[in-house]
Protein backbone atom coordinates (compact mmCIF):
# COMPACT_ATOMS: atom_id res chain seq x y z
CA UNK A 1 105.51 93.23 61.42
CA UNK A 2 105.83 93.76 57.75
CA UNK A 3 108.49 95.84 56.13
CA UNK A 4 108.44 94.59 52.51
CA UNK A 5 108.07 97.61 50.95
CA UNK A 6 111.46 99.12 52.32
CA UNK A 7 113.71 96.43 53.42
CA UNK A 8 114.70 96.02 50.05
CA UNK A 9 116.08 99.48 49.93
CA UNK A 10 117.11 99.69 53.51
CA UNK A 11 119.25 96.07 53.76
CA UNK A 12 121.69 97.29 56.54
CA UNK A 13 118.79 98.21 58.96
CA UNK A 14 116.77 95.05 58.37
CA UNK A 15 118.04 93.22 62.09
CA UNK A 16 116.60 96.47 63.36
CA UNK A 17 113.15 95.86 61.20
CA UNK A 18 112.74 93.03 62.25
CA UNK A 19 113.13 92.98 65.83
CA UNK A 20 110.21 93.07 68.33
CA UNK A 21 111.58 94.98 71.05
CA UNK A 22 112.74 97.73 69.31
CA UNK A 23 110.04 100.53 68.97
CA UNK A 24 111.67 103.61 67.28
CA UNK A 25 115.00 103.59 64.48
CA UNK A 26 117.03 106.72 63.76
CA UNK A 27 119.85 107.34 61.35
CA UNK A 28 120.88 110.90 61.30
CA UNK A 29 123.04 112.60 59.00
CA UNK A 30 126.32 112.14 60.46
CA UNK A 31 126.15 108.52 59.55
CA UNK A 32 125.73 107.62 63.42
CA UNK A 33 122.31 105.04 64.18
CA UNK A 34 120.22 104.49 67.47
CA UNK A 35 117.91 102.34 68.43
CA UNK A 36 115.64 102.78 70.82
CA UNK A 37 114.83 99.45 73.12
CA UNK A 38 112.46 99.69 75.94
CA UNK A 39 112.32 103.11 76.29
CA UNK A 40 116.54 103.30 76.00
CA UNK A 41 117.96 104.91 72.78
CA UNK A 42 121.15 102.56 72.23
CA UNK A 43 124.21 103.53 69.22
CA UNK A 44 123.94 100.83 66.48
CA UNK A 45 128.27 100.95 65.52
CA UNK A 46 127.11 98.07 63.16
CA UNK A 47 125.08 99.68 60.89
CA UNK A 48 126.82 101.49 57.87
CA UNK A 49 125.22 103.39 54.83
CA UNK A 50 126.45 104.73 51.44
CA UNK A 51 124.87 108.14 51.78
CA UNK A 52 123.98 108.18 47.89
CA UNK A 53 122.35 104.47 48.30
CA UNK A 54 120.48 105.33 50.94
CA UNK A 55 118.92 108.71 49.46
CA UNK A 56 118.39 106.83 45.94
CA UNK A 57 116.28 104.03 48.80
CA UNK A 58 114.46 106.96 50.22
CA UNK A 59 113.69 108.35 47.04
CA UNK A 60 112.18 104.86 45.83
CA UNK A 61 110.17 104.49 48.99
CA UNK A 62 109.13 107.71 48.81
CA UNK A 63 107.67 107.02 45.18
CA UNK A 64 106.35 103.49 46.03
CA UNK A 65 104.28 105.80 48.57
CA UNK A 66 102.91 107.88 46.32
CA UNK A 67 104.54 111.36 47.55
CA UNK A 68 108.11 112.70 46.80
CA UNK A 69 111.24 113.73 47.77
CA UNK A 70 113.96 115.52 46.06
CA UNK A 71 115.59 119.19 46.71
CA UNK A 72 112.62 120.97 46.41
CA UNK A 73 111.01 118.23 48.59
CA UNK A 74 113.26 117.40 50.92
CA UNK A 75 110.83 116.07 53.76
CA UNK A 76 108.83 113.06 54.01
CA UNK A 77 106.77 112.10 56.56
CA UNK A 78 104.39 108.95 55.50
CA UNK A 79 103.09 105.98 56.75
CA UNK A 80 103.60 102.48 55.81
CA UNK A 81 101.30 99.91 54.98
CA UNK A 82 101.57 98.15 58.55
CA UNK A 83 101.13 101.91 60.43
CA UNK A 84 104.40 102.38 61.26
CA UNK A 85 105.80 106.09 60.96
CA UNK A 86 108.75 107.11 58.39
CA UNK A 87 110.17 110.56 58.78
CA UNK A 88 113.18 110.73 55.92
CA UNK A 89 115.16 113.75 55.27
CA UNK A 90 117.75 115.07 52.52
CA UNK A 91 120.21 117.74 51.71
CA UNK A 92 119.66 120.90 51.78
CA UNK A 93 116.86 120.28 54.65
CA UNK A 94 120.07 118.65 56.60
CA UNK A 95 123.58 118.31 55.82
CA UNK A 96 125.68 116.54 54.52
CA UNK A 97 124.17 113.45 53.81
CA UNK A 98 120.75 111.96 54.18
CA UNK A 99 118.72 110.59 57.81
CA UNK A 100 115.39 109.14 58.89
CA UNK A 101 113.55 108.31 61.71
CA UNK A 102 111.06 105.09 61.71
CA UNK A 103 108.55 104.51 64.61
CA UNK A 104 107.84 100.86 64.69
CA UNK A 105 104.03 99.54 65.35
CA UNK A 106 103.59 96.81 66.83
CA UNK A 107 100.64 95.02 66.51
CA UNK A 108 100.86 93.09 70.35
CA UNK A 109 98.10 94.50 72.34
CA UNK A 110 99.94 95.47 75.87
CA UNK A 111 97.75 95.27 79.03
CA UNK A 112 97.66 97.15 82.51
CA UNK A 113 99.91 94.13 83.83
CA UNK A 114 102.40 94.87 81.10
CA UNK A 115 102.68 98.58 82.35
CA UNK A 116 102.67 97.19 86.09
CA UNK A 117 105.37 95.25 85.65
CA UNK A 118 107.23 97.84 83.67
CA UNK A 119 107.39 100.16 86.52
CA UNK A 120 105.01 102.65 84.64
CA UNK A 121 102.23 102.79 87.58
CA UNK A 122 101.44 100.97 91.01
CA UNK A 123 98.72 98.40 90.83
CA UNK A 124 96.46 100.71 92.89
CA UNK A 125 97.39 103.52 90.45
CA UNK A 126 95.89 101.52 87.61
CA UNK A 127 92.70 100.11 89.69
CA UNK A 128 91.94 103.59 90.40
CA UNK A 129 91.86 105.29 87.31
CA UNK A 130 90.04 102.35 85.44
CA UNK A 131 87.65 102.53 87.95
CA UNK A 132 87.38 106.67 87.24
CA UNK A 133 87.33 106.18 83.22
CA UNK A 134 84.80 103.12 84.12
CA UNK A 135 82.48 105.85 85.65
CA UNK A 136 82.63 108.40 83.24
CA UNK A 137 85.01 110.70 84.07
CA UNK A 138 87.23 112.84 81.78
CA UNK A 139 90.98 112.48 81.22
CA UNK A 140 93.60 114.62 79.58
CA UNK A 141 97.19 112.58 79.25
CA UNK A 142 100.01 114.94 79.23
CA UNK A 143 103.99 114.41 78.48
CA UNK A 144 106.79 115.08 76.58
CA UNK A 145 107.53 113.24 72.52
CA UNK A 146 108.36 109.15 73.17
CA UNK A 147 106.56 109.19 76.71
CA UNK A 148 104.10 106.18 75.88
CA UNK A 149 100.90 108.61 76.10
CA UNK A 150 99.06 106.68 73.17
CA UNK A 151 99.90 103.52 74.63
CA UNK A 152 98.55 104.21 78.33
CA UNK A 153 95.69 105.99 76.53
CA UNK A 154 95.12 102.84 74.40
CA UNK A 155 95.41 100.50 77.71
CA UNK A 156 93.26 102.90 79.44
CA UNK A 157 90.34 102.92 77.28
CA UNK A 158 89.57 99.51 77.97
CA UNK A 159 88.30 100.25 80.93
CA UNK A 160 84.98 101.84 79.02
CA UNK A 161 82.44 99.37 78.98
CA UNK A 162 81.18 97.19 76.03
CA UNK A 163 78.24 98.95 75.87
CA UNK A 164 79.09 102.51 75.26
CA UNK A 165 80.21 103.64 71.38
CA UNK A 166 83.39 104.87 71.07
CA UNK A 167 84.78 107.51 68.57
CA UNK A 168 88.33 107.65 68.19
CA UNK A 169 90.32 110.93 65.82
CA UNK A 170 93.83 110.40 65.29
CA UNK A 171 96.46 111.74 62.75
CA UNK A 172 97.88 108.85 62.24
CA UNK A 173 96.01 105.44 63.15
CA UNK A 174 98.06 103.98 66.43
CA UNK A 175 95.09 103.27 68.73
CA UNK A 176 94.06 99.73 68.87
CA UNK A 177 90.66 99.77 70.95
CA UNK A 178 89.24 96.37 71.55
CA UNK A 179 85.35 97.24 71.64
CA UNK A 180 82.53 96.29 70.01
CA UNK A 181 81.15 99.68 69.26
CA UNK A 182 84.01 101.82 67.70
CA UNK A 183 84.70 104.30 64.98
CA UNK A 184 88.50 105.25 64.31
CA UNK A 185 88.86 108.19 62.17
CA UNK A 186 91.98 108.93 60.53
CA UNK A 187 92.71 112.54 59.70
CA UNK A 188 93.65 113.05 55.84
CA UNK A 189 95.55 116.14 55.10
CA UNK A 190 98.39 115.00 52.81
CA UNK A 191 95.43 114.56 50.28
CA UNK A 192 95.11 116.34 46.54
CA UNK A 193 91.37 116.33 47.09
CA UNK A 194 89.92 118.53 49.92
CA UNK A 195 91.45 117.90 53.22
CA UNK A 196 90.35 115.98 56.29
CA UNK A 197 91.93 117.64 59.54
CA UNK A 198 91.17 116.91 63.04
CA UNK A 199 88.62 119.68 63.39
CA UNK A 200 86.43 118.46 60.01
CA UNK A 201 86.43 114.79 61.99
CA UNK A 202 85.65 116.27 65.67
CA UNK A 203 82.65 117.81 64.35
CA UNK A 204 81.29 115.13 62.14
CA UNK A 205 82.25 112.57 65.00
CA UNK A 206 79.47 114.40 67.29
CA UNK A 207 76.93 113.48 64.78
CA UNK A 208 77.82 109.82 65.11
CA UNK A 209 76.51 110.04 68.12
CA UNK A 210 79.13 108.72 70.69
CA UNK A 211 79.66 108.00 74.28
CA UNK A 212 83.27 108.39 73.74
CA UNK A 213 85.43 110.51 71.96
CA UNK A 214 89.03 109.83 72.34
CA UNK A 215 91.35 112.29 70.35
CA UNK A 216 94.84 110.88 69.72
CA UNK A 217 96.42 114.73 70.24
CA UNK A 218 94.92 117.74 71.29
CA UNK A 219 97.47 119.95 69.42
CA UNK A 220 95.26 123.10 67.34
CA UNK A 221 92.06 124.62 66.68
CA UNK A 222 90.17 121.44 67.26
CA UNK A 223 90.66 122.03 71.08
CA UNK A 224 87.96 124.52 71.25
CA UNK A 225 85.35 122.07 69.39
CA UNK A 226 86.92 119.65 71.92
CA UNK A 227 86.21 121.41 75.16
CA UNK A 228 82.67 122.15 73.45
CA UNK A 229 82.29 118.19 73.22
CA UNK A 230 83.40 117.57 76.79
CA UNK A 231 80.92 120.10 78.27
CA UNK A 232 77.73 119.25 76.02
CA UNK A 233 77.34 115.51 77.15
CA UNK A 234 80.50 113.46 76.11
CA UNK A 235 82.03 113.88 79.21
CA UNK A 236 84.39 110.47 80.21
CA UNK A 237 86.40 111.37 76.64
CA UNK A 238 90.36 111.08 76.92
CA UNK A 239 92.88 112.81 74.98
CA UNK A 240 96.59 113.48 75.15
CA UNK A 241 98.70 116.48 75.36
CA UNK A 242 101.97 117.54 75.01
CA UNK A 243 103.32 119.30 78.20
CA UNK A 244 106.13 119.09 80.44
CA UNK A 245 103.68 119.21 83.61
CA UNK A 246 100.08 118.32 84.46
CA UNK A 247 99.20 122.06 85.21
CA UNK A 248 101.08 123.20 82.38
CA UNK A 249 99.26 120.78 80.36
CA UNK A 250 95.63 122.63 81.63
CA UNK A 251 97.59 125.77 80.37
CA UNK A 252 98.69 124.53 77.12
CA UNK A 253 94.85 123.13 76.60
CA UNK A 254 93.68 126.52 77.46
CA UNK A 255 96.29 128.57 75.03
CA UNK A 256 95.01 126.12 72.10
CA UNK A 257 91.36 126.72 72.82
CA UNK A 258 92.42 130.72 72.50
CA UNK A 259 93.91 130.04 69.41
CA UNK A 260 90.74 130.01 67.28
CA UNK A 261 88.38 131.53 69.87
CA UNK A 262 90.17 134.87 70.67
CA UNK A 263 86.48 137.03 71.61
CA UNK A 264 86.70 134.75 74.58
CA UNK A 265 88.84 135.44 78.03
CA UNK A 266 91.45 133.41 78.99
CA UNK A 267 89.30 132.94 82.45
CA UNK A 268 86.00 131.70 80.72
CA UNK A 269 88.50 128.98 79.11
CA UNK A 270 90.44 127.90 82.31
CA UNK A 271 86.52 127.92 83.84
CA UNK A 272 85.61 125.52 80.72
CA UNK A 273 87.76 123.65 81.53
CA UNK A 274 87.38 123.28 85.27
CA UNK A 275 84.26 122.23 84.58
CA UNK A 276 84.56 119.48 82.15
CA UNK A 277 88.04 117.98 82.67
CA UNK A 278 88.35 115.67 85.98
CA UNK A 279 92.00 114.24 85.99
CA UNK A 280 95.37 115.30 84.28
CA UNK A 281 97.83 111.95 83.90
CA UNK A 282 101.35 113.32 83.52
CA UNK A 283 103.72 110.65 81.73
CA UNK A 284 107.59 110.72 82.03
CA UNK A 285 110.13 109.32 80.34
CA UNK A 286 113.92 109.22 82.51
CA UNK A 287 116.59 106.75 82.16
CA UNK A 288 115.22 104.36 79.91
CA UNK A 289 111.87 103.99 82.24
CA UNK A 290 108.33 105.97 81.28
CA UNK A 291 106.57 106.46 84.17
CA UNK A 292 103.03 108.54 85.61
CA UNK A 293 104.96 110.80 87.56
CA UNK A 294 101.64 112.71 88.97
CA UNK A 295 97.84 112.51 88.64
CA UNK A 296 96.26 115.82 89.32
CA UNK A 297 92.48 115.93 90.07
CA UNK A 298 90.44 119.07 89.13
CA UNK A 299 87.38 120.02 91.51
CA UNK A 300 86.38 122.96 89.96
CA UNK A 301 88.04 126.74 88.97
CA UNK A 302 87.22 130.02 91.11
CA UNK A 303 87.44 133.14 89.46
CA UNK A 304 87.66 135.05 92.42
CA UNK A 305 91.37 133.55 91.74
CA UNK A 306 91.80 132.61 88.82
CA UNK A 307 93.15 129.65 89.91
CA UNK A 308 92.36 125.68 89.26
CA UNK A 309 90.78 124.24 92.32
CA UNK A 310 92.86 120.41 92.46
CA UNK A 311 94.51 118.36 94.46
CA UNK A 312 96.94 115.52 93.59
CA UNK A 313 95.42 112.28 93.85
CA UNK A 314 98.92 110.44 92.67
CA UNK A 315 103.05 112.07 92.64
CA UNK A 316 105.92 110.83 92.76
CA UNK A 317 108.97 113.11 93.87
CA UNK A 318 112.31 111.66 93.89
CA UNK A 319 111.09 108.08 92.94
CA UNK A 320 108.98 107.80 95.92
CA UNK A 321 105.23 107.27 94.92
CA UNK A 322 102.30 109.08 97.42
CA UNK A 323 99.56 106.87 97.67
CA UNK A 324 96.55 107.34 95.88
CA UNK A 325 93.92 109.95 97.14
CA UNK A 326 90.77 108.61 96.80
């Protein structure tokens, strides 16, 4: 991994840098530093900053970036030249002194056995929702910030076969799908020209005519153009979510749609829904270890109701796994 363009500026962090196995570095603005190492956040005592050095470094990294930050910008949130994420911020945003957050990317290309042997799903787990994405089915990945949805999302998708073209719409480019037939859109906001949000790139990625579409976040207005996609022949699509449950992700998916569709009734969504969604993969994160702590299946939605017709296929209560449902 490459950090040329702000080790120079950033010399008491560059152990951290440059260090495989940690994914995600955070100073904050008490002068205190964490790491975060296999899904555990860890103090760095060794690591020391002049605050005015280090908001001079930001500033210069900032430039070298093209965007800017001073008091009357006192956020930035960019991406490096390898993909990895920089979130910097400086008095009067925070107090007293300056912070930043840096989410590594890694370029090694994890696999199912990787997750196995992590503890983040059973073998069985894993042959049985390939086998589901294999056949076409539809999956929403819900969980809280840091849970490792992109990367079981990314690890999932292989499971679609060589043949089928794949659209992928991210915010910012983390995906890594090893097909033959892919597009990866990258959404473009932060832009002095007109805009390129995830909505713009969900509707021009149906005219690219796709098997697949795989959306990095389902987080706005684009989940109404979404459910439209999954219900007018693009079904077997994944996407992730943020949500503390699996049925609170179906709620949260439902709430978005509303969003920019409010003529509609919150029961024609939740049918919508139903209808084209097939399994909700709820990702953890607890003590260090990210985990699928349930896999809910949906059958269908009665009105009569108003309540999701599923079944858990996959939970795990108090660390002890039910077997999977066929």
């Amino acid at each position: 991994m490459s950090f040329e363009l702000i080790r120079p500026f950033l010399r008491p962090i560059e152990p951290l840098l440059l260090d495989d196995e940690v994914s995600e570095i955070m100073g904050n603005p008490n002068a205190t530093w964490y790491a975060e190492r296999e899904g555990r956040m860890l103090r760095e005592p060794g690591v020391s900053f002049d605050a005015g050095s280090l908001r001079t470094g930001l500033e210069v990294i900032a430039n070298n970036l093209g965007k800017r930050l001073d008091e009357d910008n006192p956020i930035l949130n960019a991406q490096l030249p390898d993909g990895s994420r920089i979130c910097a911020y400086i008095p009067p945003a925070v107090k007293p002194a300056p912070g930043l957050t840096i989410r590594k990317f890694t370029s090694r290309h994890f696999t199912v056995d990787d997750l196995i042997a992590r503890g983040t799903l059973t073998r069985e787990l894993a042959e049985f929702l390939e086998s589901e994405i294999r056949t076409g089915k539809t999956l929403l990945i819900s969980g809280g910030t840091g849970t490792g949805k992109t990367t079981l999302l990314n690890i999932l998708a292989q499971a679609i076969p060589d043949e089928e073209r794949i659209v992928t719409i991210e915010d910012t480019s983390e995906l890594q799908i090893r097909k033959p037939n892919v597009v990866a859109f990258e959404c473009q906001t932060d832009t002095y020209k007109q805009p390129v949000t995830f909505e713009n790139l969900l509707k021009i990625s149906l005219r690219c005519r796709p098997d697949r579409i795989i959306v990095g976040e389902v987080r706005g207005t684009e989940a109404r153009t979404l459910l439209d996609s999954f219900n007018t022949g693009h079904s077997g699509s994944l996407a992730t979510i943020h949500a503390n449950s699996a049925v609170k992700a179906l709620r949260r998916f439902a709430n978005l749609v509303l969003r920019s569709h409010q003529q509609t009734t919150y029961e024609d969504v939740e049918a919508e829904i139903g209808e084209a969604v097939d399994y909700v993969v709820h990702i953890e994160r607890q003590q260090g270890r990210r985990f699928i702590r349930e896999v809910l299946r949906l059958d269908d939605y009665d009105r009569h109701t108003q309540q999701f017709q599923m079944e858990h296929v996959f939970r795990v209560d108090a660390e002890v796994p039910v077997e999977v449902q066929p």
